[in-house]
PDB file of N, CA and C in Angstrom:
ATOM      1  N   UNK A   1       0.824  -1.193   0.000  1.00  0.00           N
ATOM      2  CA  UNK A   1       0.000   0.000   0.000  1.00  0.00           C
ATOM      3  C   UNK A   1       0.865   1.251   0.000  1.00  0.00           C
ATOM      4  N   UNK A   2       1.899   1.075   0.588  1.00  0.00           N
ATOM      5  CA  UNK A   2       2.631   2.635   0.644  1.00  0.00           C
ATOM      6  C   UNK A   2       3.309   2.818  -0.408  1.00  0.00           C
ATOM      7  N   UNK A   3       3.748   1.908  -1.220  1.00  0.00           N
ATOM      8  CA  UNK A   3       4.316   2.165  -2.519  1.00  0.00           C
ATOM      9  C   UNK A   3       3.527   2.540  -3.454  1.00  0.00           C
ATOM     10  N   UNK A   4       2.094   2.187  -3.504  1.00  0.00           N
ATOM     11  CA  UNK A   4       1.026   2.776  -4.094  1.00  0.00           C
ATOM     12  C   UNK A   4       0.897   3.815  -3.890  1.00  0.00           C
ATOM     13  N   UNK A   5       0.482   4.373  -2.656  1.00  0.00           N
ATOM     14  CA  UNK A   5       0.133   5.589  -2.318  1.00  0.00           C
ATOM     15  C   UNK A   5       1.816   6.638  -2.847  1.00  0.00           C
ATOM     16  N   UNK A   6       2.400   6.420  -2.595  1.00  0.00           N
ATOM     17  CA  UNK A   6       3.853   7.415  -2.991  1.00  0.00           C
ATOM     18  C   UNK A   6       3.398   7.899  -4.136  1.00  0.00           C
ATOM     19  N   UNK A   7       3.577   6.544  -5.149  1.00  0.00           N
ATOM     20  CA  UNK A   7       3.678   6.579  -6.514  1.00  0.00           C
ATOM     21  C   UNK A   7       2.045   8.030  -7.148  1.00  0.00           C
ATOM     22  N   UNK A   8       1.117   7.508  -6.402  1.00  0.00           N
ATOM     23  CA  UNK A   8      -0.254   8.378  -6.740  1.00  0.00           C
ATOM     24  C   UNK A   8       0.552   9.298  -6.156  1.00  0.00           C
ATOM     25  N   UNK A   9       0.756  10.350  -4.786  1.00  0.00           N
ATOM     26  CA  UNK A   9       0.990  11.003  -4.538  1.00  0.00           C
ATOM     27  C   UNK A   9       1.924  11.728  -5.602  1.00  0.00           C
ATOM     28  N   UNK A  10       2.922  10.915  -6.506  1.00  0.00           N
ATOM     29  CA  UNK A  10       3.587  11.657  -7.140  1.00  0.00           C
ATOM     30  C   UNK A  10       2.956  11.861  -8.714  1.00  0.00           C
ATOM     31  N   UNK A  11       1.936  11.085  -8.759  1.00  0.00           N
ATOM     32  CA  UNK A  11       1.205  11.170 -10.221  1.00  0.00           C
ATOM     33  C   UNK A  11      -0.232  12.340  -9.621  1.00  0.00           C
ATOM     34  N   UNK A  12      -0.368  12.682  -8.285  1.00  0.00           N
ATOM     35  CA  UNK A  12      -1.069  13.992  -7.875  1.00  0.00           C
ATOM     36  C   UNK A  12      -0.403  15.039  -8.257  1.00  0.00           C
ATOM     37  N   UNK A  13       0.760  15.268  -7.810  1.00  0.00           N
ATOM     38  CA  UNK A  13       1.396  16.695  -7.998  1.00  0.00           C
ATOM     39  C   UNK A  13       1.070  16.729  -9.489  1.00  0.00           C
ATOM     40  N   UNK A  14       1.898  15.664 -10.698  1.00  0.00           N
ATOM     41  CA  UNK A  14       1.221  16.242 -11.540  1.00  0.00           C
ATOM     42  C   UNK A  14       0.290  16.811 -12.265  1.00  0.00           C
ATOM     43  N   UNK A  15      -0.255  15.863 -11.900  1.00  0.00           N
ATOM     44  CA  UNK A  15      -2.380  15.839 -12.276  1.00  0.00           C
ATOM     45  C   UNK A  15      -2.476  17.545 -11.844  1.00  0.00           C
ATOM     46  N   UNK A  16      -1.970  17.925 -10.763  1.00  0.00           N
ATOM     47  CA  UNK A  16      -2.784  19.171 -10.111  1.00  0.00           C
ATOM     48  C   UNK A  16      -1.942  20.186 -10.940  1.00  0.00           C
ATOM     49  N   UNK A  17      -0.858  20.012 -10.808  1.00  0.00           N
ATOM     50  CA  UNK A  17       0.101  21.186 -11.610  1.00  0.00           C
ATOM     51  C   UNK A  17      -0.436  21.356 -13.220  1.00  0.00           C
ATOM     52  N   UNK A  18      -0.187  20.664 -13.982  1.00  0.00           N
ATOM     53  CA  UNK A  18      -1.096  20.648 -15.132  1.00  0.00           C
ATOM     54  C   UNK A  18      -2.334  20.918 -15.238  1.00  0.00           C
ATOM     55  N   UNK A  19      -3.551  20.847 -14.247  1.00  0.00           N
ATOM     56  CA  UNK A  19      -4.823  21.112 -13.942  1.00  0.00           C
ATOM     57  C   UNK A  19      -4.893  22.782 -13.503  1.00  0.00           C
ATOM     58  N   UNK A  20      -3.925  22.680 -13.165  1.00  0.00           N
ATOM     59  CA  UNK A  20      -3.879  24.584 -12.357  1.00  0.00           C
ATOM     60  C   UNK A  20      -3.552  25.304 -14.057  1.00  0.00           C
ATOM     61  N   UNK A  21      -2.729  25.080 -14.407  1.00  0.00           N
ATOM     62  CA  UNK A  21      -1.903  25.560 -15.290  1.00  0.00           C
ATOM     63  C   UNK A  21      -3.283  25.689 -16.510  1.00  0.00           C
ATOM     64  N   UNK A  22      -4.073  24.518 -16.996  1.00  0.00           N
ATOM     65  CA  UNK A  22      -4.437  24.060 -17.940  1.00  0.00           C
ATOM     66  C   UNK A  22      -5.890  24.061 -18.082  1.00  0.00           C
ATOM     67  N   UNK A  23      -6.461  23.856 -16.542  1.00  0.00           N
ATOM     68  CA  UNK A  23      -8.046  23.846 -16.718  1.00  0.00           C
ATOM     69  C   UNK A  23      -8.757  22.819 -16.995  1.00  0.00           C
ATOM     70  N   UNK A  24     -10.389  22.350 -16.929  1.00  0.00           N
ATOM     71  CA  UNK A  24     -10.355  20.804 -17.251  1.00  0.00           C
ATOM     72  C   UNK A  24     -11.959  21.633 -18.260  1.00  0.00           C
ATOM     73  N   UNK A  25     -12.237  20.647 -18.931  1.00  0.00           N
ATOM     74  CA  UNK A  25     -13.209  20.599 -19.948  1.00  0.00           C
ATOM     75  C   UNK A  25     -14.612  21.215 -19.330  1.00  0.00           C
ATOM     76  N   UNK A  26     -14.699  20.678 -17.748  1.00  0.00           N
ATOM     77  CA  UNK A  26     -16.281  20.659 -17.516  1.00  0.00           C
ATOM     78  C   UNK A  26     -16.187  19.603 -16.272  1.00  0.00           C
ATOM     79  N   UNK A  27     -16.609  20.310 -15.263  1.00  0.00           N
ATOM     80  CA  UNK A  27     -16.769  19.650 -14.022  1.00  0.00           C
ATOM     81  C   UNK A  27     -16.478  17.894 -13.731  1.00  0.00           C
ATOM     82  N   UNK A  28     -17.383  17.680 -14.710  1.00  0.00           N
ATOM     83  CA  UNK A  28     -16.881  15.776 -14.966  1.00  0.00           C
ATOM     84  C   UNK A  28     -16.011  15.698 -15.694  1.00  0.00           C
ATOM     85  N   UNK A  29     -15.766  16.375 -16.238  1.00  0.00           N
ATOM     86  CA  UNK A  29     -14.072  15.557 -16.833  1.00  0.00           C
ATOM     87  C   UNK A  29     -13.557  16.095 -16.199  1.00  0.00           C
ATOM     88  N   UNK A  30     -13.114  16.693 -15.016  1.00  0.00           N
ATOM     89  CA  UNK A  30     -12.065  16.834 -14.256  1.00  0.00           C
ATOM     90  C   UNK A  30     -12.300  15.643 -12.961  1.00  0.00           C
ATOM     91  N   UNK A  31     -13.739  15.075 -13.132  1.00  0.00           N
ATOM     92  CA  UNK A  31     -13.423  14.159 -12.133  1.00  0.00           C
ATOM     93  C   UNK A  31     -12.965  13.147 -12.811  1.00  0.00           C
ATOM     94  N   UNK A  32     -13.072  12.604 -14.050  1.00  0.00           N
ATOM     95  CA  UNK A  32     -12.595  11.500 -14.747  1.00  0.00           C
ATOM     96  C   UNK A  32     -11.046  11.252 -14.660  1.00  0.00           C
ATOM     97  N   UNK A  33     -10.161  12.936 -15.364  1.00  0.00           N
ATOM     98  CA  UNK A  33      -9.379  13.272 -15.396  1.00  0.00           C
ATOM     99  C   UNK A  33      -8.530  12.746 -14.514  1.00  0.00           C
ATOM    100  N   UNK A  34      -9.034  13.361 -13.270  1.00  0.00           N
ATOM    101  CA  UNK A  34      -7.963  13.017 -12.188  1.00  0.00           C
ATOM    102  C   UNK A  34      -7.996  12.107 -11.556  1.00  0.00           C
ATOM    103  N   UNK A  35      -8.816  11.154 -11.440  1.00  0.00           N
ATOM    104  CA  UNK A  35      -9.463   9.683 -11.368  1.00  0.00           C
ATOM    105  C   UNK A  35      -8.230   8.434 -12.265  1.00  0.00           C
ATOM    106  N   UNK A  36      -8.210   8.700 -13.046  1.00  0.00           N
ATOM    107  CA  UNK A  36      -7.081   8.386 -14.470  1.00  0.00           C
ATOM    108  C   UNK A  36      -6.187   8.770 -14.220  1.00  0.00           C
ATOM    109  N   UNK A  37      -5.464   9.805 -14.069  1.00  0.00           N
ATOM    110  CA  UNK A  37      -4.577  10.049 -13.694  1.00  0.00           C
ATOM    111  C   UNK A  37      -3.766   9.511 -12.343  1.00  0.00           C
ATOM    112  N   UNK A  38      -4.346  10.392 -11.597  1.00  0.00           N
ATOM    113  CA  UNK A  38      -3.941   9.772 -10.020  1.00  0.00           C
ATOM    114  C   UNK A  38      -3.899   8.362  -9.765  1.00  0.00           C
ATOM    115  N   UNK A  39      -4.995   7.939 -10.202  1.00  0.00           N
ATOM    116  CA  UNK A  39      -5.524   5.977  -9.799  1.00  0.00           C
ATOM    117  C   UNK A  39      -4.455   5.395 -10.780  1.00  0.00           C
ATOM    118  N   UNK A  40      -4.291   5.951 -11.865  1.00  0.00           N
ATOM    119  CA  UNK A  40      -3.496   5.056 -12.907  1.00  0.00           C
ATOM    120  C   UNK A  40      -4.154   3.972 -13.030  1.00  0.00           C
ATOM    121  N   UNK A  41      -3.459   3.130 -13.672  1.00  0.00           N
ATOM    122  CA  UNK A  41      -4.240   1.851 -14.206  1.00  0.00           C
ATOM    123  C   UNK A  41      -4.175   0.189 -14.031  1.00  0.00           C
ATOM    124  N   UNK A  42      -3.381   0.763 -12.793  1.00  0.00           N
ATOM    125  CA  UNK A  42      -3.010  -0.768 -12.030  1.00  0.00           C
ATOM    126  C   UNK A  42      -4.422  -1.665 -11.283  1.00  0.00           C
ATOM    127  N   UNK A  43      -4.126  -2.513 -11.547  1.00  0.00           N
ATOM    128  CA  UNK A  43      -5.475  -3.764 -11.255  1.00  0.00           C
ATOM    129  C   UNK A  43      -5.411  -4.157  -9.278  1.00  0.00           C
ATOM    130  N   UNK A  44      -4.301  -3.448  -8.818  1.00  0.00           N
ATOM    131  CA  UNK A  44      -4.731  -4.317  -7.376  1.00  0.00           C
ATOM    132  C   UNK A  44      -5.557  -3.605  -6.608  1.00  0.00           C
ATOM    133  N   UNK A  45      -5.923  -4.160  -5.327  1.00  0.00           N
ATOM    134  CA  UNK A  45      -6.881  -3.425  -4.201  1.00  0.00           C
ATOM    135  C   UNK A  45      -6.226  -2.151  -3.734  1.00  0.00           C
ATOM    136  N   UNK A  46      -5.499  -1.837  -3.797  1.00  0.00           N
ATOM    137  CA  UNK A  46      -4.627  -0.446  -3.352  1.00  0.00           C
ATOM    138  C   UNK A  46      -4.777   0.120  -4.542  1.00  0.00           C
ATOM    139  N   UNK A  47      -5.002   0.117  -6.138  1.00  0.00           N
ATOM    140  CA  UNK A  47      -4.734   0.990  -6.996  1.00  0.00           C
ATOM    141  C   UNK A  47      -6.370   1.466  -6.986  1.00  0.00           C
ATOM    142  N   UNK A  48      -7.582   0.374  -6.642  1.00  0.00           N
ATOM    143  CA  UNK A  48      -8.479   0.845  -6.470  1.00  0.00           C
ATOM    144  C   UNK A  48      -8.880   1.928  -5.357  1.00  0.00           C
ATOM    145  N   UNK A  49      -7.944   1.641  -4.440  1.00  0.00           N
ATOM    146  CA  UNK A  49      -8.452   2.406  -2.823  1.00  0.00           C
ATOM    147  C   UNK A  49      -7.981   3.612  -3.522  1.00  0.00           C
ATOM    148  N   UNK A  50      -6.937   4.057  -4.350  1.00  0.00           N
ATOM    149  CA  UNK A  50      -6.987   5.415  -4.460  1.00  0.00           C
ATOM    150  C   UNK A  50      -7.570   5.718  -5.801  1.00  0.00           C
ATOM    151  N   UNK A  51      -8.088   5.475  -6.409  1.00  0.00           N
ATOM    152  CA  UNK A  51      -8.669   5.870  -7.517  1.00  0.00           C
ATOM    153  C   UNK A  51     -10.401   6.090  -6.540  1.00  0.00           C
ATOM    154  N   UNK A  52     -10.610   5.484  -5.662  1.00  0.00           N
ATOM    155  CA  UNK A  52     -11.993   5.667  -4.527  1.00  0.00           C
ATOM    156  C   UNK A  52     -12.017   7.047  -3.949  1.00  0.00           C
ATOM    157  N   UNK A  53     -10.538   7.437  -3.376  1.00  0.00           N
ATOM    158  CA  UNK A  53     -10.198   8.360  -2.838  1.00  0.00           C
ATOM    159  C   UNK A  53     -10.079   9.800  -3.350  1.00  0.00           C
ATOM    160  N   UNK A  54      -9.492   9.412  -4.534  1.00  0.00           N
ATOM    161  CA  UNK A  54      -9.494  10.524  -5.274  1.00  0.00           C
ATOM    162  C   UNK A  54     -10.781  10.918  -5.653  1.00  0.00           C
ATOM    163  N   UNK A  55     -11.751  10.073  -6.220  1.00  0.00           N
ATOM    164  CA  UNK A  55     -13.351  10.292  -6.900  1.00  0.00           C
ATOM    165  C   UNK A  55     -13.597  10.789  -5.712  1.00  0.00           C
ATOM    166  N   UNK A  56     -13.581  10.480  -4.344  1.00  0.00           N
ATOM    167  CA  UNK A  56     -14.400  11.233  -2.820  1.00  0.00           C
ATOM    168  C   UNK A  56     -13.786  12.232  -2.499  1.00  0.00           C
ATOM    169  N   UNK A  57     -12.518  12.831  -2.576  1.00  0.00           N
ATOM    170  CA  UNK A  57     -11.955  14.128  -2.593  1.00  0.00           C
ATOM    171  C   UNK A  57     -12.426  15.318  -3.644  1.00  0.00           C
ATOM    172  N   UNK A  58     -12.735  14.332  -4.888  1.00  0.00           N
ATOM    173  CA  UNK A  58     -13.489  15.765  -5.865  1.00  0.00           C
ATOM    174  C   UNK A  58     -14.652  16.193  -5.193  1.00  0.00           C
ATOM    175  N   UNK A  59     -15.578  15.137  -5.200  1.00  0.00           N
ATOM    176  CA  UNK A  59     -16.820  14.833  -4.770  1.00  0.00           C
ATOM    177  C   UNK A  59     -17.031  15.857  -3.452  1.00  0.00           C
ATOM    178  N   UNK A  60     -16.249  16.164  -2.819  1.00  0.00           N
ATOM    179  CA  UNK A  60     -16.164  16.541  -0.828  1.00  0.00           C
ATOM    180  C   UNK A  60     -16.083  17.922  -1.484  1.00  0.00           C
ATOM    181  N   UNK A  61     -14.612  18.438  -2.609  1.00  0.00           N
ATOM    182  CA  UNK A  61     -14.179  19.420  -2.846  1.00  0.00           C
ATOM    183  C   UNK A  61     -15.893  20.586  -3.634  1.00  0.00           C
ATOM    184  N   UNK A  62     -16.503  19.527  -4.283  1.00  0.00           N
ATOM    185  CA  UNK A  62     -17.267  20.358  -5.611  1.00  0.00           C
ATOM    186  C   UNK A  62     -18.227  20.572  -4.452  1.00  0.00           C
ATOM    187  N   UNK A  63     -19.071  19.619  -3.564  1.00  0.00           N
ATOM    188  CA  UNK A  63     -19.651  19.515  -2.649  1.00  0.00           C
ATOM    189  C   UNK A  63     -20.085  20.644  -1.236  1.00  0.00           C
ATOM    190  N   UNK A  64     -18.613  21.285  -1.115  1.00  0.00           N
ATOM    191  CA  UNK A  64     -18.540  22.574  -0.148  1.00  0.00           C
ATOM    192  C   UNK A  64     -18.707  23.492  -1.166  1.00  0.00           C
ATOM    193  N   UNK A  65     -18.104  23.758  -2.582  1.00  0.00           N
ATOM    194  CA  UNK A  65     -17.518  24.711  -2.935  1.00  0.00           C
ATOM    195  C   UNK A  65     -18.286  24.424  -4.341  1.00  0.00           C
ATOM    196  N   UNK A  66     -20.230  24.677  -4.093  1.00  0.00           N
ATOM    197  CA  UNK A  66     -20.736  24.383  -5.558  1.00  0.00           C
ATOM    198  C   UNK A  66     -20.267  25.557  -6.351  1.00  0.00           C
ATOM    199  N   UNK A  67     -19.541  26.568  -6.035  1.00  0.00           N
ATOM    200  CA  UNK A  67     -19.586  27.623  -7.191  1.00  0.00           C
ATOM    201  C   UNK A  67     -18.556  27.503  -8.158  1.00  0.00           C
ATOM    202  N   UNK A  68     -17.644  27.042  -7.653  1.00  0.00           N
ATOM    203  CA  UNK A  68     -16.716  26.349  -8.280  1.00  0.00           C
ATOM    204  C   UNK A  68     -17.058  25.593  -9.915  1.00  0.00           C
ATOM    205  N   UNK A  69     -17.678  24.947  -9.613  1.00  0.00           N
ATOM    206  CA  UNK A  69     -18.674  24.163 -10.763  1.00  0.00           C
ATOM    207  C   UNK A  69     -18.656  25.304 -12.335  1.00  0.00           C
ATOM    208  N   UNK A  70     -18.729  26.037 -11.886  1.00  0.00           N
ATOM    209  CA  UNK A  70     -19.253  27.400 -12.990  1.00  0.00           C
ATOM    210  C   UNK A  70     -17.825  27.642 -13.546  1.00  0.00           C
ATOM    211  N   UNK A  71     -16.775  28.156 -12.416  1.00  0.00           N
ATOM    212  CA  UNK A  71     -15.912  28.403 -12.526  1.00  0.00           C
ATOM    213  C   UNK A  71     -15.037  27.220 -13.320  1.00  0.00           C
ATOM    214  N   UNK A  72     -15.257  26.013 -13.165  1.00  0.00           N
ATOM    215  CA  UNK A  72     -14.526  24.776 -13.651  1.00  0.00           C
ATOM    216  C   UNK A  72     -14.941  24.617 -15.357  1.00  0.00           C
ATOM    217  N   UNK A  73     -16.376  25.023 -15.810  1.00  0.00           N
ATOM    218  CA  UNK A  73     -17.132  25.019 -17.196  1.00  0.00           C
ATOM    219  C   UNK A  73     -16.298  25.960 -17.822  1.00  0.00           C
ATOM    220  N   UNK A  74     -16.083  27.207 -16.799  1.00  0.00           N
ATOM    221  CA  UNK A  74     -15.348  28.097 -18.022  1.00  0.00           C
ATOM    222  C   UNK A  74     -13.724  28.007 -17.966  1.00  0.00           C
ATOM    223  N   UNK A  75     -13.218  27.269 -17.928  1.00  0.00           N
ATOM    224  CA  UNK A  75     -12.135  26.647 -18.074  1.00  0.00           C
ATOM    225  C   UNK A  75     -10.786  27.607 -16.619  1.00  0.00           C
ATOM    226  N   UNK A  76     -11.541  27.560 -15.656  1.00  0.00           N
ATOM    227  CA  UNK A  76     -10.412  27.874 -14.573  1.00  0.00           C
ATOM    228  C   UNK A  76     -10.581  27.275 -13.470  1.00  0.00           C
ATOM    229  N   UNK A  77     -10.242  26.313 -13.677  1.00  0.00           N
ATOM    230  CA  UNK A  77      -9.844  25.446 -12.488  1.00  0.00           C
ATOM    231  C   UNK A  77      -8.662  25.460 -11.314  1.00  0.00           C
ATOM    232  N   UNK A  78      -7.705  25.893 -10.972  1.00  0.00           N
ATOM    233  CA  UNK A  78      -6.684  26.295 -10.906  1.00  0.00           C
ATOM    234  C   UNK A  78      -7.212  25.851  -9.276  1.00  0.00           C
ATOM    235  N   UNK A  79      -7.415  27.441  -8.793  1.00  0.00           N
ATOM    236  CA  UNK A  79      -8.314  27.394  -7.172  1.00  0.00           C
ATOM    237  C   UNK A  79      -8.752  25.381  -6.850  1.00  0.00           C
ATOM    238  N   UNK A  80      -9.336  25.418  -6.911  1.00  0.00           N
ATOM    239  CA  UNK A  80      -9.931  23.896  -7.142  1.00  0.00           C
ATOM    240  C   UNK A  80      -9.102  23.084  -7.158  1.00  0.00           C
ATOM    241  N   UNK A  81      -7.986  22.640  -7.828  1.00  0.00           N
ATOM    242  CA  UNK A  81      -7.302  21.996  -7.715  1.00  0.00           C
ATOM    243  C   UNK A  81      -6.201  21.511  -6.945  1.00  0.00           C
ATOM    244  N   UNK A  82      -6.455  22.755  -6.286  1.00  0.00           N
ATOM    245  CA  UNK A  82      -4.959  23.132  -4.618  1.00  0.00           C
ATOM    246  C   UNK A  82      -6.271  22.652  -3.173  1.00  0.00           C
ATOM    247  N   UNK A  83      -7.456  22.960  -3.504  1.00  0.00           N
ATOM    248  CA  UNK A  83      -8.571  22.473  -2.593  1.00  0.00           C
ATOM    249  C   UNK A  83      -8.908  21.286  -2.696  1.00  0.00           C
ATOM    250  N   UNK A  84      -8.028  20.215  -3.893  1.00  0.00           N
ATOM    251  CA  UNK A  84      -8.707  18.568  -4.141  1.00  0.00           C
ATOM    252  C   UNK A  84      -7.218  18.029  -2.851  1.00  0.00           C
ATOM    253  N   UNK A  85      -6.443  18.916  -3.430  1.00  0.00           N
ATOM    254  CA  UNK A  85      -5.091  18.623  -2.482  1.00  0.00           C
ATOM    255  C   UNK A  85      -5.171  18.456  -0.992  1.00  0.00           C
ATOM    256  N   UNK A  86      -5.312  19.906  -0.590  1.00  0.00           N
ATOM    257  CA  UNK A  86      -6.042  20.106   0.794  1.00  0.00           C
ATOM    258  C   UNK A  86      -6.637  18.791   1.335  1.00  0.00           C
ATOM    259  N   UNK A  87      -7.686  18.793   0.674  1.00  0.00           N
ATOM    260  CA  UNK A  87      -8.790  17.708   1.415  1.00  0.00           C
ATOM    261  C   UNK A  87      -8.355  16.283   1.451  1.00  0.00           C
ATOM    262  N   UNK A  88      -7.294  15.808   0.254  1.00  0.00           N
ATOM    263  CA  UNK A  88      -6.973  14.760   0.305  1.00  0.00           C
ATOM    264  C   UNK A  88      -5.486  14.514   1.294  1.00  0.00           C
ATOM    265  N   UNK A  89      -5.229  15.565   1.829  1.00  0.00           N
ATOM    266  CA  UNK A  89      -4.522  15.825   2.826  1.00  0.00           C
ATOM    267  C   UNK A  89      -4.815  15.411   4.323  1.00  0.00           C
TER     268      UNK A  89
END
């Protein structure tokens, strides 16, 4: 599990740095996005626990912060993406 978690942790920074920088399509594809990203595409019970984690950190993040939502359609995500961090913190 902790080699999992590292490895996501280090496929987070990217996901978020590129997401700040770049913006995501539309509220659900940034949950897809970083779902894919972060979870990657490994088959064991740990690659699932964080691909779970990550989907419940967007979910918590969009959840407090519905305005965001608007802000994510018109392509600035940035804010948002340091708050998926936070929470998954």
């Amino acid at each position: 599990m902790y080699d999992t978690a590292c490895a996501a942790g280090e496929r987070l920074a990217g996901a978020l740095g590129s997401l700040a920088a770049e913006g995501a399509e539309s509220a659900d594809a940034l949950v897809a996005r970083l779902v894919s990203e972060v979870g990657g595409d490994g088959g064991t019970l740990a690659d699932a626990a964080v691909r779970r984690g990550v989907a419940a950190a967007v979910r918590d993040v969009r959840d407090r912060h519905p305005e965001l939502d608007d802000a994510m359609d018109a392509g600035a995500a940035g804010g948002f993406a340091w708050d998926i961090l936070c929470d998954l913190y």
